[in-house]
C-alpha atoms as a PDB file:
ATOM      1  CA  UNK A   1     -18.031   6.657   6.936  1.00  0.00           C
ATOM      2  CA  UNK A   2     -15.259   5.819   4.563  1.00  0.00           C
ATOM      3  CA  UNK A   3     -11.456   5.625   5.880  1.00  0.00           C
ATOM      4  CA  UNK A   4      -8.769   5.810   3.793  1.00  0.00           C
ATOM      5  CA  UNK A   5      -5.382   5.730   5.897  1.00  0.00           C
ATOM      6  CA  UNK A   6      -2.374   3.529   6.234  1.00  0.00           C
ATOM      7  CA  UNK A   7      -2.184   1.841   9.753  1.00  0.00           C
ATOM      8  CA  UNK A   8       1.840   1.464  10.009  1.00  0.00           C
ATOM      9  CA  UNK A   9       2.580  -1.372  12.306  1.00  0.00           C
ATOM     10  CA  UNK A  10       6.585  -1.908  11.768  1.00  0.00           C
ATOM     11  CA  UNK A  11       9.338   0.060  10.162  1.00  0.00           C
ATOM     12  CA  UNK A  12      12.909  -1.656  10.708  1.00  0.00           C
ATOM     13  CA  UNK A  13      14.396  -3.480   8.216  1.00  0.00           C
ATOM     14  CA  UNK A  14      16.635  -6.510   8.422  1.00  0.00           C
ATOM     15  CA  UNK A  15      17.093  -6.357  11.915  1.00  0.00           C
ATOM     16  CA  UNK A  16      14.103  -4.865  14.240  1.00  0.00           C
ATOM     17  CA  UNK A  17      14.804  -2.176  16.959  1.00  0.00           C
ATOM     18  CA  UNK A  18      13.774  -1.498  20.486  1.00  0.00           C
ATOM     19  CA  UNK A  19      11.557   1.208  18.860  1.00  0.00           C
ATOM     20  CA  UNK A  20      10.948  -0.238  15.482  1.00  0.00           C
ATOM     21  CA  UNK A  21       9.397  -3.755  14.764  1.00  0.00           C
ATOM     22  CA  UNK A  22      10.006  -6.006  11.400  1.00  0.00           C
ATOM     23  CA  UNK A  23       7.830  -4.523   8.345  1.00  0.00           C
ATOM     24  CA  UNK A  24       3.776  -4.521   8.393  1.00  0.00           C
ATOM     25  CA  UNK A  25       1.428  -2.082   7.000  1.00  0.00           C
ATOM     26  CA  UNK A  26      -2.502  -2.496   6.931  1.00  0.00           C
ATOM     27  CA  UNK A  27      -3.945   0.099   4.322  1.00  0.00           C
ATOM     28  CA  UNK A  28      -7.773   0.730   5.074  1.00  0.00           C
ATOM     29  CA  UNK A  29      -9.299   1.301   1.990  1.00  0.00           C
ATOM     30  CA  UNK A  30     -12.976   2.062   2.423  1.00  0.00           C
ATOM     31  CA  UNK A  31     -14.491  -1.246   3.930  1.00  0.00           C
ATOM     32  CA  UNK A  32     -11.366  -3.142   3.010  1.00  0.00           C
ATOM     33  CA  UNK A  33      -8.102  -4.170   5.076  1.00  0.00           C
ATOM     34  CA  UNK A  34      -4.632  -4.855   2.913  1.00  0.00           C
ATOM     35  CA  UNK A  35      -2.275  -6.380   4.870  1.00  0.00           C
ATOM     36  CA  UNK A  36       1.355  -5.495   3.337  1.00  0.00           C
ATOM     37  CA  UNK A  37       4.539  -7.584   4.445  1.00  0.00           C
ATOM     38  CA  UNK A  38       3.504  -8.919   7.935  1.00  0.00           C
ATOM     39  CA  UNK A  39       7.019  -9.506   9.764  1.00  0.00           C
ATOM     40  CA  UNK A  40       7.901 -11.480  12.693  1.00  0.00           C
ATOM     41  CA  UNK A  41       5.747  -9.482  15.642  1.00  0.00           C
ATOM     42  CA  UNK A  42       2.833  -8.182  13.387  1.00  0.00           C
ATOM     43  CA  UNK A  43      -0.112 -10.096  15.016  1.00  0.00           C
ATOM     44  CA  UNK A  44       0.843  -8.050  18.174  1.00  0.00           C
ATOM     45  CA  UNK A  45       1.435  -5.048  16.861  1.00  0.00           C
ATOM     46  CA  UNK A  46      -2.128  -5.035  15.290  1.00  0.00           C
ATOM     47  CA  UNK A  47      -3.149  -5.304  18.916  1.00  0.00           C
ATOM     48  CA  UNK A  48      -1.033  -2.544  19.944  1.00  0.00           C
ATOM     49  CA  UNK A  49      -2.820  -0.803  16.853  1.00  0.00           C
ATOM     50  CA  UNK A  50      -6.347  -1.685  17.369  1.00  0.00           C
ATOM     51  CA  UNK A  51      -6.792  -3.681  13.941  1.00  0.00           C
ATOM     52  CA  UNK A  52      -8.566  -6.599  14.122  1.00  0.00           C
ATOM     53  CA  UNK A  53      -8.302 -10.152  12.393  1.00  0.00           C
ATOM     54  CA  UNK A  54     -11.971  -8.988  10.954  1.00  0.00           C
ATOM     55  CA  UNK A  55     -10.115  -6.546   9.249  1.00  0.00           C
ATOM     56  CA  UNK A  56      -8.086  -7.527   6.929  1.00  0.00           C
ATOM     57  CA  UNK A  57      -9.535  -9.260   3.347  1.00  0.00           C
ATOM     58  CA  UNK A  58      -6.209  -9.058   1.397  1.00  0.00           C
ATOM     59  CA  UNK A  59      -2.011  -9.889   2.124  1.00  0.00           C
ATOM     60  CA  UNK A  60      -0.139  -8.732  -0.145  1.00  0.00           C
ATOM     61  CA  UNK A  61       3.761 -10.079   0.561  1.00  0.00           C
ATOM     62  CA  UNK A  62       6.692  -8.447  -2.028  1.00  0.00           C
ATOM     63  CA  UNK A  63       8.887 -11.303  -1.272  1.00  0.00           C
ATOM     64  CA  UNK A  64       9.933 -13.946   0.927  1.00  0.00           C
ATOM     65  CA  UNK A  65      12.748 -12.302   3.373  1.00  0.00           C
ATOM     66  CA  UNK A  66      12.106 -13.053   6.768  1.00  0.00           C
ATOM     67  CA  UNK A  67      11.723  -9.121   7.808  1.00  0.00           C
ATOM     68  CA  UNK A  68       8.660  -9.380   5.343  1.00  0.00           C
ATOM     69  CA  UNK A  69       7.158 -12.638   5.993  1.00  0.00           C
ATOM     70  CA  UNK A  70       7.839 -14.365   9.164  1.00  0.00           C
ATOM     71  CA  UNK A  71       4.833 -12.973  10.848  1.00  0.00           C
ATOM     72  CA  UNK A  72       2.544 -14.792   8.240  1.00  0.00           C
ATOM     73  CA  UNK A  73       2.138 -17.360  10.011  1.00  0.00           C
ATOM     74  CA  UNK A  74       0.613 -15.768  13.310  1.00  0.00           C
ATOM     75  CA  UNK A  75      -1.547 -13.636  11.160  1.00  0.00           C
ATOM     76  CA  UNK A  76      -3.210 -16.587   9.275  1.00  0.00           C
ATOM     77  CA  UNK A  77      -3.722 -18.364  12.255  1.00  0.00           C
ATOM     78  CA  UNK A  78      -4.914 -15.492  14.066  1.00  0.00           C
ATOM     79  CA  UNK A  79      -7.562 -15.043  11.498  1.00  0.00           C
ATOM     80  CA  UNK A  80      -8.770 -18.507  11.491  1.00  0.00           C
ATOM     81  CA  UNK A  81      -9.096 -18.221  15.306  1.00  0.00           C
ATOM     82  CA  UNK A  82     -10.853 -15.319  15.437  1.00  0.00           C
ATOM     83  CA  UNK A  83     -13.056 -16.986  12.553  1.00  0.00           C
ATOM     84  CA  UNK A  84     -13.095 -13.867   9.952  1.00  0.00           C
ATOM     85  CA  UNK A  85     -16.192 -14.235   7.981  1.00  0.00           C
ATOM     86  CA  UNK A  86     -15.469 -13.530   4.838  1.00  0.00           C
ATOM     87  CA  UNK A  87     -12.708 -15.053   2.874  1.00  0.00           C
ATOM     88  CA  UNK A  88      -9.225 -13.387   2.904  1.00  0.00           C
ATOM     89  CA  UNK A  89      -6.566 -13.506  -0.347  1.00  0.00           C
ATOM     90  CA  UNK A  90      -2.750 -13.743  -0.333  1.00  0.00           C
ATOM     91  CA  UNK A  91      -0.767 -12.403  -3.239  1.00  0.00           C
ATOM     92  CA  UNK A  92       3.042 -12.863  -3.045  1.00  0.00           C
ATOM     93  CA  UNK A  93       5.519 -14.154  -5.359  1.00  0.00           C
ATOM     94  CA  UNK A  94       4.774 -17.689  -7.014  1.00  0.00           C
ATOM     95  CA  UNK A  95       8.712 -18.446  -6.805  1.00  0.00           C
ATOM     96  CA  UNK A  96       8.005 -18.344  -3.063  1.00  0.00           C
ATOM     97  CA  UNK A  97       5.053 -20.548  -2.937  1.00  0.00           C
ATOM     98  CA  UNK A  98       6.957 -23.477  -0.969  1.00  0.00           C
ATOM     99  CA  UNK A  99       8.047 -20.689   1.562  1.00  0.00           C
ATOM    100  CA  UNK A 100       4.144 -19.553   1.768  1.00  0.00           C
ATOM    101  CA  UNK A 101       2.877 -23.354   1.882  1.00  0.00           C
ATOM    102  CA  UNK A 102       5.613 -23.620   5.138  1.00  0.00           C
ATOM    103  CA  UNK A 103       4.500 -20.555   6.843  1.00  0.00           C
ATOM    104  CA  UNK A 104       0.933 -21.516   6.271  1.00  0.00           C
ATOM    105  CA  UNK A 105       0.971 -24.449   7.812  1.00  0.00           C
ATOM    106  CA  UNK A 106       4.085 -24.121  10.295  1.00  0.00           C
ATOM    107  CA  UNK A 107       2.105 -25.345  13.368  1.00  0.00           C
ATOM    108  CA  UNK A 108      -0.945 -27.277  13.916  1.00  0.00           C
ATOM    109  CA  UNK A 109      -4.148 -25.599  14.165  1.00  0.00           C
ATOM    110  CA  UNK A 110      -7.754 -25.824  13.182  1.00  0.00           C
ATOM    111  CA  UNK A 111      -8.666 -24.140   9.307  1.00  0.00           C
ATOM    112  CA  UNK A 112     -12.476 -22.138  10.112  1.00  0.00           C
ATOM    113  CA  UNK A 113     -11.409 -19.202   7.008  1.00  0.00           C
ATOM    114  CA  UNK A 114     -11.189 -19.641   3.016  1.00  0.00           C
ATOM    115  CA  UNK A 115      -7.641 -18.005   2.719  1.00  0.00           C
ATOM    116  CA  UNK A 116      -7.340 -17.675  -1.213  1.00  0.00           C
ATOM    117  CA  UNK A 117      -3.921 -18.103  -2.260  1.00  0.00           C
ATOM    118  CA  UNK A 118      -3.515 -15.875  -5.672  1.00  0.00           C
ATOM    119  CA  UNK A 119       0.233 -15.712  -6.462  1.00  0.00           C
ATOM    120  CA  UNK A 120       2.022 -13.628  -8.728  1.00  0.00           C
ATOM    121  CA  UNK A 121       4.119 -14.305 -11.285  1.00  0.00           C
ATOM    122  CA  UNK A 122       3.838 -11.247 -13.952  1.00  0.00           C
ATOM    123  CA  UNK A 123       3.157  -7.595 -14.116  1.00  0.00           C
ATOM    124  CA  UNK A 124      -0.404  -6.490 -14.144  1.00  0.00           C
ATOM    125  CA  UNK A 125      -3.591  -6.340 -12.476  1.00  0.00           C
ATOM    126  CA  UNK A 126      -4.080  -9.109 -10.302  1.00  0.00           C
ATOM    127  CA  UNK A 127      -7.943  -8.160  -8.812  1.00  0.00           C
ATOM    128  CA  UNK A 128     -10.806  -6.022 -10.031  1.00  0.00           C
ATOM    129  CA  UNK A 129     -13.217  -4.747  -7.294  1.00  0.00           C
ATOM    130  CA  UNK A 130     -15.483  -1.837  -7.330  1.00  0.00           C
ATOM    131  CA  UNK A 131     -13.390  -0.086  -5.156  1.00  0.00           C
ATOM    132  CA  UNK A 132      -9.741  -0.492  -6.805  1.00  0.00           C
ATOM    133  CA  UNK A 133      -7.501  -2.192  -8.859  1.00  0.00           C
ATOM    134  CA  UNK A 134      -4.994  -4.424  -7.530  1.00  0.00           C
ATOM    135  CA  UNK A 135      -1.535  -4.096  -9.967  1.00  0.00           C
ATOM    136  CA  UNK A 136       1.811  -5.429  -9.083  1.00  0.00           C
ATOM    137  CA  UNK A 137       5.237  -4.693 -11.325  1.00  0.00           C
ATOM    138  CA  UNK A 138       8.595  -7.087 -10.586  1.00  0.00           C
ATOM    139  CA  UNK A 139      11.359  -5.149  -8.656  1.00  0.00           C
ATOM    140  CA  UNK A 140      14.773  -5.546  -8.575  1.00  0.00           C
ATOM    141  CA  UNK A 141      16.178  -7.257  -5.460  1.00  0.00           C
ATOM    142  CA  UNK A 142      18.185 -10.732  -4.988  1.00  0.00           C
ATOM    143  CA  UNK A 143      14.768 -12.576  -5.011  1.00  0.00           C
ATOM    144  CA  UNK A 144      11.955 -12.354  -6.922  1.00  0.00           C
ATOM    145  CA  UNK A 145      10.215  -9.350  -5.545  1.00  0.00           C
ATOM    146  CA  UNK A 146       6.857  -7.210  -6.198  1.00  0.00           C
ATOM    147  CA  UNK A 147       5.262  -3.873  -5.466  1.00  0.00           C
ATOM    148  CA  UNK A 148       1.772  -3.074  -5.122  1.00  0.00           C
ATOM    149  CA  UNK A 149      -0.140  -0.127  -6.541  1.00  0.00           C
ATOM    150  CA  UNK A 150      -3.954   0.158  -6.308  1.00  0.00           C
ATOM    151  CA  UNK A 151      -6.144   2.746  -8.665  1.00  0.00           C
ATOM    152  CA  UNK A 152      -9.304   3.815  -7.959  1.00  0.00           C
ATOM    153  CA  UNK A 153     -11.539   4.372 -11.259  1.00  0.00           C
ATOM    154  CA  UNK A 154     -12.187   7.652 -11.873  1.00  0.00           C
ATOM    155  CA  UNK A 155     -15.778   9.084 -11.493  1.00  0.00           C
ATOM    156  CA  UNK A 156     -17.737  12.091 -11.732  1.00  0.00           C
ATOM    157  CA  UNK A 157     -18.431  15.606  -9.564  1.00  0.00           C
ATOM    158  CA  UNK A 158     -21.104  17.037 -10.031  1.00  0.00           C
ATOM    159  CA  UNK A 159     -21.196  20.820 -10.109  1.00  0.00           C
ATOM    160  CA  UNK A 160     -23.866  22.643  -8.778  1.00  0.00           C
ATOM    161  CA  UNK A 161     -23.935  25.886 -11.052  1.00  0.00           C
ATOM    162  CA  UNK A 162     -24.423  23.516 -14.128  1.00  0.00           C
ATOM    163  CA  UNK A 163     -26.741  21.440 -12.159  1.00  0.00           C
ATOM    164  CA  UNK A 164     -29.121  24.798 -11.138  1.00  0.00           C
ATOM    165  CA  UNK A 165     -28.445  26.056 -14.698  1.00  0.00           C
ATOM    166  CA  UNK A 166     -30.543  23.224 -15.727  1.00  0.00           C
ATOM    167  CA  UNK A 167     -33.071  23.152 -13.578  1.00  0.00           C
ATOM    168  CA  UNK A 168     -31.306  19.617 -12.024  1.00  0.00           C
ATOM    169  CA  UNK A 169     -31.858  19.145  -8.236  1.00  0.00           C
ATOM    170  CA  UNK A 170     -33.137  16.707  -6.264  1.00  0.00           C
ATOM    171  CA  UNK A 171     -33.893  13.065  -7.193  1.00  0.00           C
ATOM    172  CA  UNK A 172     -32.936  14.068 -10.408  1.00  0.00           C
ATOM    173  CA  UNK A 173     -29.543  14.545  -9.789  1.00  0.00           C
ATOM    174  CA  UNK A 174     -28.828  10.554  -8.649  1.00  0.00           C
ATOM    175  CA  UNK A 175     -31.197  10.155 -11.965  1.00  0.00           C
ATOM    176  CA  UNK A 176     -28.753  11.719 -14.745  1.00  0.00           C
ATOM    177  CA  UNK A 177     -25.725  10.134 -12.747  1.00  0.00           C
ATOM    178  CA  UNK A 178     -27.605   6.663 -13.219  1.00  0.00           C
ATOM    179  CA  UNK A 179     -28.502   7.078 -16.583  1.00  0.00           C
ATOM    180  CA  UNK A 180     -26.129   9.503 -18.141  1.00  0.00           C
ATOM    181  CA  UNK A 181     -28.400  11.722 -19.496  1.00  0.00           C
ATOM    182  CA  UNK A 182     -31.411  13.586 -18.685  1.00  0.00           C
ATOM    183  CA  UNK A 183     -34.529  15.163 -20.833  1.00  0.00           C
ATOM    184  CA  UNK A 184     -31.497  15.989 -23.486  1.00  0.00           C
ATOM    185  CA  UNK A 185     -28.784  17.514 -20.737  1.00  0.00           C
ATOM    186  CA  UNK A 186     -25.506  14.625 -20.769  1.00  0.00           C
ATOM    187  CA  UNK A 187     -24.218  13.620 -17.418  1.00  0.00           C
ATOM    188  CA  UNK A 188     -21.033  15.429 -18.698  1.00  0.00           C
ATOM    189  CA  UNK A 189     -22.961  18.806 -19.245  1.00  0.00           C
ATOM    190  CA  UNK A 190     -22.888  19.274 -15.547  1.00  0.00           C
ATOM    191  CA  UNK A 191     -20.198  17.392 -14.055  1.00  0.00           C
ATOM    192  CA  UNK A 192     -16.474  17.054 -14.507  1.00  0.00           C
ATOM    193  CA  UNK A 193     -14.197  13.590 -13.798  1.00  0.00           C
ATOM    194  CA  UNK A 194     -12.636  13.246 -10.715  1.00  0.00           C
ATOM    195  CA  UNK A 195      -9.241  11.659 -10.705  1.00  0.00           C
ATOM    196  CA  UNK A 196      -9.411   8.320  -8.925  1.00  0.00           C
ATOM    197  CA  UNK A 197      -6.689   7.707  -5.890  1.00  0.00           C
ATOM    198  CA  UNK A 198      -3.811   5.771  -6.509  1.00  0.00           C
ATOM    199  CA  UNK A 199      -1.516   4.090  -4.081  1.00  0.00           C
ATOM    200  CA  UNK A 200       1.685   2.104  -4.093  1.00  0.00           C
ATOM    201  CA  UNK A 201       3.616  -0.172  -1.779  1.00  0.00           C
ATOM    202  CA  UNK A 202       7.432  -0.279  -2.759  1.00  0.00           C
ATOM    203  CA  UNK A 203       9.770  -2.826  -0.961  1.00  0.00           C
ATOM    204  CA  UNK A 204      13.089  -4.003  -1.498  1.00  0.00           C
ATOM    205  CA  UNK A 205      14.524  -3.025  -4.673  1.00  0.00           C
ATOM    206  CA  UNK A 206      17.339  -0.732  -6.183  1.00  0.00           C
ATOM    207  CA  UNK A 207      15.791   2.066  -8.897  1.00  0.00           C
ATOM    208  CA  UNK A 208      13.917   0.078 -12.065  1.00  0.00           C
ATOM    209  CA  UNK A 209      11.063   0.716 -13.767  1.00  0.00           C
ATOM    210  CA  UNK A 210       8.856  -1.056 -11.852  1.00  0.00           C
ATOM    211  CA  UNK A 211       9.427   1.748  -9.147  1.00  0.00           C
ATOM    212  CA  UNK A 212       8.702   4.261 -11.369  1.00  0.00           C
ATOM    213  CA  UNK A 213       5.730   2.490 -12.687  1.00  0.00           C
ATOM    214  CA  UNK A 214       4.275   1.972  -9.420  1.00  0.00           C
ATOM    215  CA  UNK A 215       4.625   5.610  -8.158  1.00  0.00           C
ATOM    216  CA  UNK A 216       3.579   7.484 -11.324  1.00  0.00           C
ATOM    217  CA  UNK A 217       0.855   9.892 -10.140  1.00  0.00           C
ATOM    218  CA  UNK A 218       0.385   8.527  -6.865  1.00  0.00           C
ATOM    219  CA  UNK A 219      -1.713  10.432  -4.024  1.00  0.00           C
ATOM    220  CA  UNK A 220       0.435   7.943  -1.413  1.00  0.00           C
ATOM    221  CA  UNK A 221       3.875   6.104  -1.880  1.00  0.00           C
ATOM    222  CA  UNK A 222       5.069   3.486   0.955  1.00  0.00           C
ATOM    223  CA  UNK A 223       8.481   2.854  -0.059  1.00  0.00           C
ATOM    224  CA  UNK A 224      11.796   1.732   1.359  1.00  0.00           C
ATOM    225  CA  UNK A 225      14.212   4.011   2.218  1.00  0.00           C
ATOM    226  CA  UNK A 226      16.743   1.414   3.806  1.00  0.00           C
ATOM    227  CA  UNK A 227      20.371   3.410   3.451  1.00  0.00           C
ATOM    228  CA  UNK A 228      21.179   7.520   3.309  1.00  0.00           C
ATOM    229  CA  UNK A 229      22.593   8.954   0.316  1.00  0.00           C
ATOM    230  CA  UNK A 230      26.380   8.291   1.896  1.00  0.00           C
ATOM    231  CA  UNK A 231      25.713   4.563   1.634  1.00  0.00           C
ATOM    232  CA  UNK A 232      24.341   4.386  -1.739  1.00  0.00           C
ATOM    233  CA  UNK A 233      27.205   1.692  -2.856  1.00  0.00           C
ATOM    234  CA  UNK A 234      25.551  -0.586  -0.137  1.00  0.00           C
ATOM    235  CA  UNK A 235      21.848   0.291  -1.041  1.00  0.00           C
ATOM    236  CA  UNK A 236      22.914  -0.951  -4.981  1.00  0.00           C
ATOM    237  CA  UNK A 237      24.725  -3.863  -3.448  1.00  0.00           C
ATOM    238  CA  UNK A 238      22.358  -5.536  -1.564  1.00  0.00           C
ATOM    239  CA  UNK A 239      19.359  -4.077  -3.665  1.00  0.00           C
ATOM    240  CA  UNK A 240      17.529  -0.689  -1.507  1.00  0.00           C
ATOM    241  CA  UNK A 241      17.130   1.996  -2.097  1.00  0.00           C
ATOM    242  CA  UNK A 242      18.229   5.436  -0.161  1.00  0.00           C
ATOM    243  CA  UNK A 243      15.882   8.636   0.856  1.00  0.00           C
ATOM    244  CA  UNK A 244      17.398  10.501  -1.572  1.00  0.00           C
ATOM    245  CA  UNK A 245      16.525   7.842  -4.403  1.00  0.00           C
ATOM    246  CA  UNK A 246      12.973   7.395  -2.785  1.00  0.00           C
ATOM    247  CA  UNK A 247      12.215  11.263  -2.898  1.00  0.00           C
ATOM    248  CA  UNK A 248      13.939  12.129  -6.468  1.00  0.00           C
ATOM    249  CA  UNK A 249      11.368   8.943  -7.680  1.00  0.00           C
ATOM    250  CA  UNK A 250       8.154  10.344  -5.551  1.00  0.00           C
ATOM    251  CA  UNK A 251       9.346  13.897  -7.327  1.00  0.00           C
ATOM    252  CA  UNK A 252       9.823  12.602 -10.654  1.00  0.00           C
ATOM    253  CA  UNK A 253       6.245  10.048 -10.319  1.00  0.00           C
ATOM    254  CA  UNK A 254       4.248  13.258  -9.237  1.00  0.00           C
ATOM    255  CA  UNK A 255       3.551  11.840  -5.819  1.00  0.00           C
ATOM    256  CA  UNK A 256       1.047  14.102  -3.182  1.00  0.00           C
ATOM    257  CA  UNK A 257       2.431  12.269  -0.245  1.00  0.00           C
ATOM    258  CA  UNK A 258       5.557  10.167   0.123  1.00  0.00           C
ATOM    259  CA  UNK A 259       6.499   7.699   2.972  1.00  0.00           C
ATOM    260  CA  UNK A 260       9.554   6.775   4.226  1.00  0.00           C
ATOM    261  CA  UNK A 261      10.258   3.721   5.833  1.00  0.00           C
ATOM    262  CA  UNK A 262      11.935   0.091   6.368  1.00  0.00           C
ATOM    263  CA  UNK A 263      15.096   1.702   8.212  1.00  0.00           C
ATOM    264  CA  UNK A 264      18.566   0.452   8.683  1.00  0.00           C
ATOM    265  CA  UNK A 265      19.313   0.042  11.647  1.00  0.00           C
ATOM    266  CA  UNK A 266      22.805   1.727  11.568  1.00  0.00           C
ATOM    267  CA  UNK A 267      21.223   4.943  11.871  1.00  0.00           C
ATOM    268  CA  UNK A 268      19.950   6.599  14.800  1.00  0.00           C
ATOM    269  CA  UNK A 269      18.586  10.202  13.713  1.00  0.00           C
ATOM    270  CA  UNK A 270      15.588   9.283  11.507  1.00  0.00           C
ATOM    271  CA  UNK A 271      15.287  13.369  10.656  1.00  0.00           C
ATOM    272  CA  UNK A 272      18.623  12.109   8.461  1.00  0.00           C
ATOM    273  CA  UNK A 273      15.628  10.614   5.962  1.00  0.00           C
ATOM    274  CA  UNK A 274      13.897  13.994   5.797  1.00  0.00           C
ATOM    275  CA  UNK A 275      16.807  16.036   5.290  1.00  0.00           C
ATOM    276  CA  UNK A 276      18.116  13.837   2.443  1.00  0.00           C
ATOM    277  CA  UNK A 277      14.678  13.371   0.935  1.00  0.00           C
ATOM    278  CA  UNK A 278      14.440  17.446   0.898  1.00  0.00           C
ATOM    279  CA  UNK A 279      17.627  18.032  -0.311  1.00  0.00           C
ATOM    280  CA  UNK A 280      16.832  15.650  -3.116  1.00  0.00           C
ATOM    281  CA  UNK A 281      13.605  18.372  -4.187  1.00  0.00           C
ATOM    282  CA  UNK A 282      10.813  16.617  -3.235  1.00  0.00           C
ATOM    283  CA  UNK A 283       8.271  19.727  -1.846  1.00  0.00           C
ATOM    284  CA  UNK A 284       4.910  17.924  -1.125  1.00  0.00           C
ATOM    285  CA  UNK A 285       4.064  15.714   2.240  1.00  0.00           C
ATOM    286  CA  UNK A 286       6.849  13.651   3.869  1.00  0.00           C
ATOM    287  CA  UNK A 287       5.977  11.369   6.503  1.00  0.00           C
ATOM    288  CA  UNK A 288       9.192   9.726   7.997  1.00  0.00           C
ATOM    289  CA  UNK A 289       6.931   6.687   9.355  1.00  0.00           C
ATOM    290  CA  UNK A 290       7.785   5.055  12.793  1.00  0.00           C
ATOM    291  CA  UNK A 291       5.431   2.368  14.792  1.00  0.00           C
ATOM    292  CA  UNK A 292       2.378   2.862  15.484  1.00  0.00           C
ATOM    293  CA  UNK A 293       1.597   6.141  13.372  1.00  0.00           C
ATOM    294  CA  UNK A 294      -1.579   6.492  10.945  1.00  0.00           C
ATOM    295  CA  UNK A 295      -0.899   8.393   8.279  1.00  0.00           C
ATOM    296  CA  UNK A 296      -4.119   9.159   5.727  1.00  0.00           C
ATOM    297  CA  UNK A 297      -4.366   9.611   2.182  1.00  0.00           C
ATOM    298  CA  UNK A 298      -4.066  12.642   0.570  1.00  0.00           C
ATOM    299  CA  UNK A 299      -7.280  14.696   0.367  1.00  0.00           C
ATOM    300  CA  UNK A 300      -8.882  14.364  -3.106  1.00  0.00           C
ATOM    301  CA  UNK A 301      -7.300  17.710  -5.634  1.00  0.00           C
END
């Protein structure tokens, strides 16, 4: 059975918490594990989280802050321990690719996995599967950042009026969707597209329009919400963004369900995030993430 859900396995920002570890999100996608921005502590917070090296076939790093990063080391050596079967590929930013080599490598142990290295250095797609497409846009932080965003193609439902209409069941329904057409009928005579899913992981970066891009008709939206709306000054200084920027983008993009995370940790009410994000007019599902917590996708429309 398929499983589309994000696995969150950290939340704080800079600084982690006695309730929230450094950043790290694992997005099941089908048969495939992403592995966003492991931080110091991720390796045993997939434990705590029941996700396996096994899982994982792609990391996808936005940039090279230690709150992001640090924990890349564990996790590659954890999945050449565990001696993951299939090969795994990093994508992170090519201006960091001394920081990667060092975390790689940052103690001795024995190499049993092909880890791909596939930096990135532009916008665009980066992989083609049959599942998704891997995109990344630059952000705007003090280093060279990226977000994520994966699309699913579109495809077709069929509908079963058209379908009886016909005279279409059985084997030759998986027939006309093979072939496109059948004894004159068009595949599109008796079906109707259905919208692909589209997700995006947003990091560390003040408003540009690589945020927008990235969260433009998304059915989830992981993105930073470091600062509230009273420290907005701050967020632009040091390059966040606040819940009430977050929400007015996941409002603006069209987004079905927008999370929160990557928390100062100044605050201490995290319902602050939801209130701001509200007040800001975004209506649809709000998930204030902490540890821990599995949040899944957006049924399809």
């Amino acid at each position: 059975m398929s499983v589309r859900e994000l696995v969150v396995l950290g939340t704080a920002s800079q600084v982690p918490t006695r309730h929230r570890n450094h950043n790290g999100y694992l997005l099941r996608w089908d048969g495939e594990g992403i592995l966003f921005d492991p931080g110091e502590g991720t390796q045993r917070q997939m434990l705590r989280a029941g996700v396996a090296a096994h899982d994982l076939n792609r990391i996808c790093v936005t940039h090279f802050h230690g709150d992001h990063s640090l924990g890349l080391a564990g996790v590659i050596q954890r999945i050449n321990l565990d001696k993951v079967p299939h090969e795994v590929t990093a994508h992170y930013p090519r201006s960091g690719q001394r920081f990667f080599e060092r975390l790689r490598y940052a103690t001795a142990y024995r190499e049993s996995v092909r880890l791909v290295e596939a930096p990135v250095d532009t916008d665009g797609p980066l992989a083609r599967t049959p599942g998704y497409t891997l995109q990344a846009r630059r952000l705007s932080h003090p280093v060279e950042a990226y977000g994520y965003r994966l699309v699913e193609p579109d495809g077709r439902r069929m509908l079963p009026d058209r379908l009886a209409a016909h005279g279409i069941k059985g084997p030759d329904v998986g027939r006309i969707q093979r072939e496109g057409s059948l004894g004159g009928v068009p595949l599109e005579e008796v079906s109707e597209v259905r919208r692909g899913q589209r997700f995006a992981f947003v990091m560390d970066t003040r408003l540009c329009d690589g945020v927008y891009a990235l969260a433009e008709g998304c059915d989830m939206l992981v993105i930073e919400s470091t600062f509230l709306d009273e420290d907005e000054e701050l967020a632009v200084e040091f390059g966040h963004l606040t819940a009430g920027q977050a929400a007015r983008v996941a409002r603006e993009a069209g987004v079905r369900h927008l999370v929160l995370t990557h928390f100062s940790q100044r605050y201490s009410d995290p319902e602050e995030f939801e209130r701001q994000a509200r007040a800001a007019g975004y209506e649809a599902e709000l998930t204030v993430a902490h540890d821990l917590q599995r949040v899944g996708l957006p049924k399809r429309r």
